[in-house]
Protein backbone atom coordinates (compact mmCIF):
# COMPACT_ATOMS: atom_id res chain seq x y z
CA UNK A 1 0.00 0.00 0.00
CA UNK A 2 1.27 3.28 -1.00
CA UNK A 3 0.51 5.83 1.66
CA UNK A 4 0.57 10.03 0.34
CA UNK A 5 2.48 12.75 2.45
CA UNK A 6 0.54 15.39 0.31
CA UNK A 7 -2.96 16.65 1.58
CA UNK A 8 -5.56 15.20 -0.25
CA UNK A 9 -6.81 18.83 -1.14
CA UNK A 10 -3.75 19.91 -2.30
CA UNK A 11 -3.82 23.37 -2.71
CA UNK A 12 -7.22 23.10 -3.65
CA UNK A 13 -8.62 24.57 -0.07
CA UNK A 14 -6.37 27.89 -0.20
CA UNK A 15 -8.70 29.00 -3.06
CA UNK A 16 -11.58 29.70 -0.34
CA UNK A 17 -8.75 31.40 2.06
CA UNK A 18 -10.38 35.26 2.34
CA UNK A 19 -7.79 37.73 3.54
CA UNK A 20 -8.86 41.45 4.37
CA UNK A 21 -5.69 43.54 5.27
CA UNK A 22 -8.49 45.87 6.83
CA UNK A 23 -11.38 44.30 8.82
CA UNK A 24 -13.12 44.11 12.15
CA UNK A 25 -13.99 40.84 14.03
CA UNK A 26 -17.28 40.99 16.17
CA UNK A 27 -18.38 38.65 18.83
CA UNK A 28 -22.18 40.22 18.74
CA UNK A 29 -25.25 41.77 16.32
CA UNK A 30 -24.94 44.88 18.23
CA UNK A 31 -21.17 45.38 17.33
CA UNK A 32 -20.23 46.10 21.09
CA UNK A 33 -17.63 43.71 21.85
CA UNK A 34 -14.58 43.42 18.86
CA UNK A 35 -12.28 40.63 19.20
CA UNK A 36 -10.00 42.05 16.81
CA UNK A 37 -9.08 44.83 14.41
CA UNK A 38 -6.57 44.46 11.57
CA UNK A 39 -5.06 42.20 9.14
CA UNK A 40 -7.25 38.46 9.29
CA UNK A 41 -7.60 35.57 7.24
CA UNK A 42 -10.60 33.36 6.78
CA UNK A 43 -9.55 30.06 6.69
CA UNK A 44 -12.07 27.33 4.31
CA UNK A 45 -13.11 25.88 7.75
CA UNK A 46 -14.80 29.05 8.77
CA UNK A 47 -11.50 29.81 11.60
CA UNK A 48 -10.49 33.39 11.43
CA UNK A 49 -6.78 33.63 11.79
CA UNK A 50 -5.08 36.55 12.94
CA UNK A 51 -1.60 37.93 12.23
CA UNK A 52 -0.38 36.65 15.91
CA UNK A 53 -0.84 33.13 14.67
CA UNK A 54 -3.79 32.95 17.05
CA UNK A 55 -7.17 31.25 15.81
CA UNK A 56 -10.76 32.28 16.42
CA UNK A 57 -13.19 30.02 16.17
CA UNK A 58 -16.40 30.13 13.90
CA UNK A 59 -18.38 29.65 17.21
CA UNK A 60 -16.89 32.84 18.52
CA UNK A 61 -17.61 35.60 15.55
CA UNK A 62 -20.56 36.59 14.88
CA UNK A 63 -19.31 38.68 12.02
CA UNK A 64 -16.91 40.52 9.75
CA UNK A 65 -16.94 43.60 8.46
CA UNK A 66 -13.89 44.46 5.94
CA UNK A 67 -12.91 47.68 5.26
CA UNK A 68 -11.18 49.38 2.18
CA UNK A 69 -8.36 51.47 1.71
């Protein structure tokens, strides 16, 4: 049996990577509480990773708003 190293995606799954080098992450509808301003990533999974490395999860943002310029 001939076992792959290689994801079976490939590089397939970084087509539905999003990156904003402007957005806001919000834990809530009412916009009060922001988990994090900046550069973010959204990874095909739904995780939003931030420039730190660090990963929230789906469960934990409500929404994104990006911003231009």
């Amino acid at each position: 049996m001939v076992i792959s190293t290689e994801p079976a995606w490939g590089d397939a799954v970084d087509q539905f990577v999003q990156e904003y080098d402007h957005a806001i992450v919000y834990a809530d509808i009412d916009q009060e509480t922001v988990l994090h301003e900046g550069a973010v990533r959204v990874l095909a999974n739904g995780w939003v990773e931030l420039p730190t490395g660090r990963l929230l999860s789906p469960d934990a943002v409500h929404h994104i708003d990006t911003q231009t310029g």
